[in-house]
Protein backbone atom coordinates (compact mmCIF):
# COMPACT_ATOMS: atom_id res chain seq x y z
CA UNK A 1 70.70 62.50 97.62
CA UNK A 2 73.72 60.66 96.82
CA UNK A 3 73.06 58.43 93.40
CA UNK A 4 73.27 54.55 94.45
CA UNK A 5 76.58 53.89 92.95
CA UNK A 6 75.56 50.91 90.70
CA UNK A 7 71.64 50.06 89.45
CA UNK A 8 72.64 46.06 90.31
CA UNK A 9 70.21 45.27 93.41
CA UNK A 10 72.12 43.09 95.16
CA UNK A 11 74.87 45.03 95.30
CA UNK A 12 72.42 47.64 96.54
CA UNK A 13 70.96 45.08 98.88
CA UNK A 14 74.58 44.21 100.23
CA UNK A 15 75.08 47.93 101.08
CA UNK A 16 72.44 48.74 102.54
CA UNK A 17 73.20 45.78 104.72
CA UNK A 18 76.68 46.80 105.15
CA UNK A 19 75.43 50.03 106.48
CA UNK A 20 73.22 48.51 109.04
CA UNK A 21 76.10 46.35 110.61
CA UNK A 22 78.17 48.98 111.13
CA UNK A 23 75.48 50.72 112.67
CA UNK A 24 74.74 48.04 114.93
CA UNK A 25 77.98 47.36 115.70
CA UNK A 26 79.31 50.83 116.41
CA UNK A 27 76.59 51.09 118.68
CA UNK A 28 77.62 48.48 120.89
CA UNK A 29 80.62 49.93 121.63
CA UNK A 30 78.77 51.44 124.79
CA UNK A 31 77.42 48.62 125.98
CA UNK A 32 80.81 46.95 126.41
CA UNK A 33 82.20 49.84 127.94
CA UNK A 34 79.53 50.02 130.61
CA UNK A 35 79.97 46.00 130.54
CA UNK A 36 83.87 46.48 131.24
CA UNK A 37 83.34 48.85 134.13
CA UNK A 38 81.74 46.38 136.43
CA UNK A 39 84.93 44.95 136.54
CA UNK A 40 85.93 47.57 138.33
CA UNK A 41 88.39 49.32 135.62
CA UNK A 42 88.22 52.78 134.44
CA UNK A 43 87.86 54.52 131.51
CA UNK A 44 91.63 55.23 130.84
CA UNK A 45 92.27 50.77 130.73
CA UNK A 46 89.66 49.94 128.99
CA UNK A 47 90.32 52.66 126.40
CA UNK A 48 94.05 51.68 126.17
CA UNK A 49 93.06 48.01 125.84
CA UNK A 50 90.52 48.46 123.16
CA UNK A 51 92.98 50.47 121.12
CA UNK A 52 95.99 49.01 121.71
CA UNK A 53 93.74 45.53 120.40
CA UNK A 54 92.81 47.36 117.44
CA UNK A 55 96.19 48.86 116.58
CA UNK A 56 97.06 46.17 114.22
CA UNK A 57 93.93 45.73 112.29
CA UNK A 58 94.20 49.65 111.53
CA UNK A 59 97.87 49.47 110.88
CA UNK A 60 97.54 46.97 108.18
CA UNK A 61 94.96 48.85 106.67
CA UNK A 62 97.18 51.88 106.72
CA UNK A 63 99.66 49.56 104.35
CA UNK A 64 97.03 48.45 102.20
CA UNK A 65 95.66 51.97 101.88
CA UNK A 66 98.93 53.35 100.91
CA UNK A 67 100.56 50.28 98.82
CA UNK A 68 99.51 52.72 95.46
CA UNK A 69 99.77 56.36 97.13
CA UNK A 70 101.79 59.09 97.23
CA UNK A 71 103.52 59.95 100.11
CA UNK A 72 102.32 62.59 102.61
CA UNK A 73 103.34 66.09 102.72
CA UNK A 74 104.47 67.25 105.59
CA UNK A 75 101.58 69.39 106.09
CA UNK A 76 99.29 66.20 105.64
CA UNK A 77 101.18 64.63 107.92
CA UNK A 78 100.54 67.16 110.48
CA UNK A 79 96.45 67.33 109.57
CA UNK A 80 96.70 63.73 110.36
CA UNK A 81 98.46 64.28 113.55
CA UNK A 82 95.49 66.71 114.41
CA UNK A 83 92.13 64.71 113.07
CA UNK A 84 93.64 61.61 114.94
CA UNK A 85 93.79 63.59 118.07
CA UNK A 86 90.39 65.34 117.49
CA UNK A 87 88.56 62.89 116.41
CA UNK A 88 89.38 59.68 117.72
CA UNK A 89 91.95 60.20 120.50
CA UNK A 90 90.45 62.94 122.25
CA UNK A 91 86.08 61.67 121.58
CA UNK A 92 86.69 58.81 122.29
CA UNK A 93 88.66 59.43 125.71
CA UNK A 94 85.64 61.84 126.54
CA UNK A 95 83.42 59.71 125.53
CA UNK A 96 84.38 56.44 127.71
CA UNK A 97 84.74 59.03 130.58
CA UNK A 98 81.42 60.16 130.05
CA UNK A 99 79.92 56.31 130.10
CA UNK A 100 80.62 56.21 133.79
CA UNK A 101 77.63 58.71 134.42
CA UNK A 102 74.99 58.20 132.41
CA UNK A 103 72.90 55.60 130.03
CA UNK A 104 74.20 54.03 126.69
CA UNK A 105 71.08 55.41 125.23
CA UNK A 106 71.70 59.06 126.58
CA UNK A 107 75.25 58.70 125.34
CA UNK A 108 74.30 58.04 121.65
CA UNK A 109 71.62 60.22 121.24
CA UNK A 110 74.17 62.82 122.52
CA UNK A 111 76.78 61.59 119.75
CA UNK A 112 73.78 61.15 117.10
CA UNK A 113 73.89 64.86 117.30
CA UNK A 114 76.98 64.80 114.95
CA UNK A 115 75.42 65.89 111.86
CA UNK A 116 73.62 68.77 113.62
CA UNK A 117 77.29 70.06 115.53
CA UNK A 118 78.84 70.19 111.56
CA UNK A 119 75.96 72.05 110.08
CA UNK A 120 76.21 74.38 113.60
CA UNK A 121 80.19 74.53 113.05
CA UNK A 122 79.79 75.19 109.48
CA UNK A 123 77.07 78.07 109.86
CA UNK A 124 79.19 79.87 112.26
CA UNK A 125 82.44 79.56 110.89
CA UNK A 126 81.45 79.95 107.05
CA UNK A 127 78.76 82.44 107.82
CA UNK A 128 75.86 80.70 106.53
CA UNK A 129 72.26 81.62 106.69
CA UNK A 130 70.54 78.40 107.63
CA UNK A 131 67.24 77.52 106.04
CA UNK A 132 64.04 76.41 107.28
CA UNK A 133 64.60 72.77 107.50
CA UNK A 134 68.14 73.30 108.95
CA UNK A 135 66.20 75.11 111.66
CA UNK A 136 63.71 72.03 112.22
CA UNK A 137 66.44 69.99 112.44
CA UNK A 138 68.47 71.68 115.05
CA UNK A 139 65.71 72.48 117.05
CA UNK A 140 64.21 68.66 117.05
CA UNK A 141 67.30 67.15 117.72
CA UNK A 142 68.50 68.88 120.78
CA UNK A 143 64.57 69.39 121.92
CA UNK A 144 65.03 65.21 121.78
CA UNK A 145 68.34 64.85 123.69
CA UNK A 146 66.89 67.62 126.28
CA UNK A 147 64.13 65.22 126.91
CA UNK A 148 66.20 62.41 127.02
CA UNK A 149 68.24 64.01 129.51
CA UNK A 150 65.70 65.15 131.73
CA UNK A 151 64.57 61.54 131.95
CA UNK A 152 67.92 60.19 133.07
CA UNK A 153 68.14 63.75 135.17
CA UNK A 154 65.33 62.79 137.70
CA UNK A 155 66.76 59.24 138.43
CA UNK A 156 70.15 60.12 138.74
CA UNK A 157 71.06 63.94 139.47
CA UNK A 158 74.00 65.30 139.20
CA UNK A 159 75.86 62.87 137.40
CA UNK A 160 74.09 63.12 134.39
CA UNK A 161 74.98 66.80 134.26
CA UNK A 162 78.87 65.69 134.55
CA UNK A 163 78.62 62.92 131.84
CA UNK A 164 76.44 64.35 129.15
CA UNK A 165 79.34 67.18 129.03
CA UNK A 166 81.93 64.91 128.74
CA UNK A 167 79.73 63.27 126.10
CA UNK A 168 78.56 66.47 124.50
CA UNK A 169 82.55 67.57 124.37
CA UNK A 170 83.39 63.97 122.96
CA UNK A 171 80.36 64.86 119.82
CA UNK A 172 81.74 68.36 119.24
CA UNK A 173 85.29 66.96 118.99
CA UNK A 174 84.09 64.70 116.51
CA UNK A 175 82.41 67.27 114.77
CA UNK A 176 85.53 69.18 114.30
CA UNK A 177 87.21 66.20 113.42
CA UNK A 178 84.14 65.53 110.61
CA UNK A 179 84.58 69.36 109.39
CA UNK A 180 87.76 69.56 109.03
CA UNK A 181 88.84 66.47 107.16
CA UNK A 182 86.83 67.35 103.67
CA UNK A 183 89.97 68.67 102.15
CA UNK A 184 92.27 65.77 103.31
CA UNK A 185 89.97 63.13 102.43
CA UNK A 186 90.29 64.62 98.91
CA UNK A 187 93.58 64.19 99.04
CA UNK A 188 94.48 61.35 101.09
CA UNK A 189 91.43 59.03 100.63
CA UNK A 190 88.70 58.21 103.13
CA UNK A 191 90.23 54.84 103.51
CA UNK A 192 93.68 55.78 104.34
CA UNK A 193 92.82 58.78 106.15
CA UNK A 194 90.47 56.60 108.66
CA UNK A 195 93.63 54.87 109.45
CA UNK A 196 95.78 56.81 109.68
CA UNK A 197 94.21 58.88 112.32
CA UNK A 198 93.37 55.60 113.99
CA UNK A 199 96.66 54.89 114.72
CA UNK A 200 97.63 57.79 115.93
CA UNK A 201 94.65 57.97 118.18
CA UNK A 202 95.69 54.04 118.80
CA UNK A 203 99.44 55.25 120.53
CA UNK A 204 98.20 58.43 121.89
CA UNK A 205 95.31 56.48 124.08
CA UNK A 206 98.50 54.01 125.24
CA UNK A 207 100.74 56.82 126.10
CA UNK A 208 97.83 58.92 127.92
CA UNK A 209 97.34 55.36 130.02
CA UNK A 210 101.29 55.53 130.71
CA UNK A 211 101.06 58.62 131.79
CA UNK A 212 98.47 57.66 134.92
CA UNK A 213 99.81 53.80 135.35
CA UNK A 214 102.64 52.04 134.90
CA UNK A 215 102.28 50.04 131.91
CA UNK A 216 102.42 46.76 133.19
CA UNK A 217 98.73 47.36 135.20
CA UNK A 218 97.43 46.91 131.45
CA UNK A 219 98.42 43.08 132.20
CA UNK A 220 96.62 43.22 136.08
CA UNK A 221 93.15 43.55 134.98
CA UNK A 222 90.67 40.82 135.37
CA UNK A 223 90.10 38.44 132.46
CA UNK A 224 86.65 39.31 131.06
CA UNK A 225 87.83 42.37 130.97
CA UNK A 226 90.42 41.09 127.91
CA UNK A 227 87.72 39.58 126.31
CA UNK A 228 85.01 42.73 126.42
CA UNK A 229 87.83 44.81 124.89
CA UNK A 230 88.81 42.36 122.09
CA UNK A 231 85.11 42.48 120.86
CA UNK A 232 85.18 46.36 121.49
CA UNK A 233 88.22 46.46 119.29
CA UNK A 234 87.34 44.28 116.61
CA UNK A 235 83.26 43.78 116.36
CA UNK A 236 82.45 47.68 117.64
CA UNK A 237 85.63 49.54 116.00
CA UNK A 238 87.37 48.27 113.38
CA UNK A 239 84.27 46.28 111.80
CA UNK A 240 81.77 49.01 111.81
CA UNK A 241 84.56 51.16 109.92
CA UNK A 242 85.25 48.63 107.25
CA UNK A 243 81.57 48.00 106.96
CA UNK A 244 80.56 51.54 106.59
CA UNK A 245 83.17 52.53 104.12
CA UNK A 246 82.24 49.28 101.70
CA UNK A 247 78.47 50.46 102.37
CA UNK A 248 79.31 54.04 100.84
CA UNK A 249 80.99 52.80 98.24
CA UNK A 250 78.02 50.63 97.31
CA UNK A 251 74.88 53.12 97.97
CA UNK A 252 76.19 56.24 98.69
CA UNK A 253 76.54 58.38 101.95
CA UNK A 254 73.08 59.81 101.97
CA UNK A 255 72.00 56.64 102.14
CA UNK A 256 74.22 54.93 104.29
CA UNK A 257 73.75 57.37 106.91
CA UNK A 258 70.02 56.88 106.92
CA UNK A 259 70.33 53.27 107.49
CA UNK A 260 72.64 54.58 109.97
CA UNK A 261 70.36 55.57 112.32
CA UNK A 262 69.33 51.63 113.20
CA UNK A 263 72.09 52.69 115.75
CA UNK A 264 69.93 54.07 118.20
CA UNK A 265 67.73 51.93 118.37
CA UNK A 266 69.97 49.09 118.28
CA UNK A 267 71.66 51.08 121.61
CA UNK A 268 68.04 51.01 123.21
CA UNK A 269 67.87 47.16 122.72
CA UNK A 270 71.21 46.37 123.77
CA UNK A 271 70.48 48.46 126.77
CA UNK A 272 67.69 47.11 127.63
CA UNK A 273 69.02 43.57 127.35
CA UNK A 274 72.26 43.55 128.33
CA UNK A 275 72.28 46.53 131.09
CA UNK A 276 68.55 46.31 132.28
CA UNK A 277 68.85 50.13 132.18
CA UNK A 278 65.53 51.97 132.53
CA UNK A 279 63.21 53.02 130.01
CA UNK A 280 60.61 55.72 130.00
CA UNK A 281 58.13 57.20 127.14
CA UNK A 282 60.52 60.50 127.30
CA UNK A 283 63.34 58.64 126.42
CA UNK A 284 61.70 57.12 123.72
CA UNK A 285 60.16 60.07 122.36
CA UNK A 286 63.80 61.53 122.81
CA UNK A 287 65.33 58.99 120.32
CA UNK A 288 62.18 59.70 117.53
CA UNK A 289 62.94 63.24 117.66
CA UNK A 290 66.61 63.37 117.43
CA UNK A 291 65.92 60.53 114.49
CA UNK A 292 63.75 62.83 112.38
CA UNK A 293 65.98 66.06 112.91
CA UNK A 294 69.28 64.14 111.88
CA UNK A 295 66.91 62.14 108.81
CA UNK A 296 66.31 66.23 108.07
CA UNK A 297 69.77 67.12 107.88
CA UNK A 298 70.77 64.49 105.85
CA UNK A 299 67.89 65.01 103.48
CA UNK A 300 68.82 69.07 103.55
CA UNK A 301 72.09 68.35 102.50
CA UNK A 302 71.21 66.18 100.09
C-alpha cells in the first residue's frame, strides 16, 4: 500500500476526508443528470452546459499548473489531445447518454468497474498472467454488476441493455484513458495533466453540441436546468478533482481510493432520496460485491 505521505494525523485525518468528498461529490454527478433530464433536455445540453460552466475553473488551473513547467512537446501535446478525448470527452458523452436508460446506481457500479477494465487492459496488452486474487476480483465485480443489472433488467427491459453499453463503453474509455496516461503523468504532472485534458474535453463537448444545435439553443433551456449544471460543474466535477488530488497527496492513492468507494453508496442514497428509484436486495448485494472485488484490486496492486 501506498505509505501515508506524512505521520501528522490531522493531516491524515484531512485526507482521508478529502477523499471522501470527492467521492461523494463525483457521485452526484448522476443524480443531477437524471435531475436535468426531467426538464426535458438531452444528454448533448446538459453535457455542453456542465462543461462549458466548468471550462474556466479548469483553465485557471491549467495556468497555475504550468506557471513553473516546461513547455509541452509536441508529442505531449498530442497525448493530451488524445487522453482528453478518451477520457473525459468521449466517457463522459457516453456516459450522460447512457443515464437516459438506466439507474444512477446501475451506472456507477458499471463505472466502479474502472480498476478491474485497467488490470483487464493491462493483462491483455502486456501479457500478464493474473494471480489468484486478480481472478477474485474480476470475477466478483462483474458477478456484482450482472446482478445489479438483472435487477434493473426485469423492471425495465430493453433499455437497460442499450444504456449499460453506453455506460460500459463510457468505463472502458476511461480505462484507456487511466492506462495510458502513466507515462505522461510522469512527465507532465497529475495536476496539469487533469487539466489539460479537461479542457480539451471542455471545447470538444461544445463543438459536438454545435454540431447537432445551433449554439444559441444553449441559451433556450429552462432555468433549473442552469442551475443543476452549475452544481454539476462545480460541486460534482471540478471539486471532486481538486479534492481527490489534495487527498493523494496527503494519504496516498491506495488509500484514497479505498475511501473512494463511499461513492457507491453515496449514489444509492442520493438515489433513493432524490430520484425515489427502486431498490431491491440484488442491487444491494450487487454494490457489496463489486465493493470487495475493486477493495481486492486495490489491495493486489498494492
Amino acid at each position: 500500500m501506498t505509505p501515508v505521505a506524512t505521520s501528522s494525523p490531522r493531516i491524515a485525518a484531512s485526507g482521508i476526508a478529502l477523499a471522501a468528498i470527492g467521492a461523494i461529490t463525483a457521485s452526484g454527478k448522476a443524480v443531477i443528470v437524471k435531475l436535468g433530464y426531467r426538464h426535458g433536455v438531452d444528454a448533448t445540453t446538459l453535457l455542453a452546459l456542465r462543461m462549458l460552466m466548468a471550462f474556466p475553473l479548469f483553465a485557471l488551473l491549467a495556468v497555475w499548473s504550468a506557471r513553473r513547467a516546461e513547455s509541452l512537446s509536441w508529442a505531449d501535446r498530442g497525448r493530451v489531445l488524445w487522453l482528453g478525448f478518451t477520457g473525459y470527452y468521449l466517457s463522459s458523452l457516453l456516459d450522460f447518454q447512457g443515464l437516459q436508460y438506466i439507474s444512477v446506481t446501475l451506472e456507477r457500479l458499471i463505472l466502479y468497474l474502472n480498476p478491474t477494465l485497467v488490470l483487464l487492459i493491462s493483462l491483455v496488452l502486456l501479457k500478464k498472467k493474473p494471480g489468484r486474487w486478480q481472478l477474485a476480483a474480476l470475477v466478483l465485480s462483474y458477478l456484482g454488476v450482472l446482478l445489479a443489472f438483472g435487477h434493473d433488467l426485469q423492471l425495465e427491459g430493453g433499455r437497460i441493455l442499450l444504456g449499460s453499453a453506453l455506460v460500459f463503453g463510457s468505463a472502458l474509455s476511461y480505462a484507456l484513458y487511466l492506462f495510458g496516461s502513466g507515462q505522461v503523468v510522469a512527465r507532465i504532472g497529475a495536476i496539469r495533466l487533469t487539466a489539460y485534458a479537461s479542457c480539451v474535453a471542455c471545447v470538444l463537448c461544445v463543438l459536438h453540441f454545435a454540431v447537432l444545435h445551433p449554439l444559441p439553443a444553449l441559451l433556450q433551456a429552462p432555468e433549473p436546468v442552469y442551475w443543476l449544471s452549475l452544481i454539476n460543474a462545480t460541486v460534482c466535477t471540478v471539486l471532486p478533482v481538486a479534492a481527490i488530488m489534495l487527498a493523494v497527496k496527503r494519504i496516498g492513492s491506495s488509500l484514497a481510493a479505498q475511501v473512494g468507494m463511499l461513492g457507491p453508496v453515496s449514489t444509492i442514497v442520493m438515489s433513493l432520496w432524490l430520484l425515489d428509484e427502486p431498490m431491491g436486495p440484488w442491487q444491494i448485494l450487487g454494490t457489496a460485491l463489486v465493493l470487495v472485488g475493486v477493495l481486492l484490486v486495490s489491495r493486489a496492486r498494492a
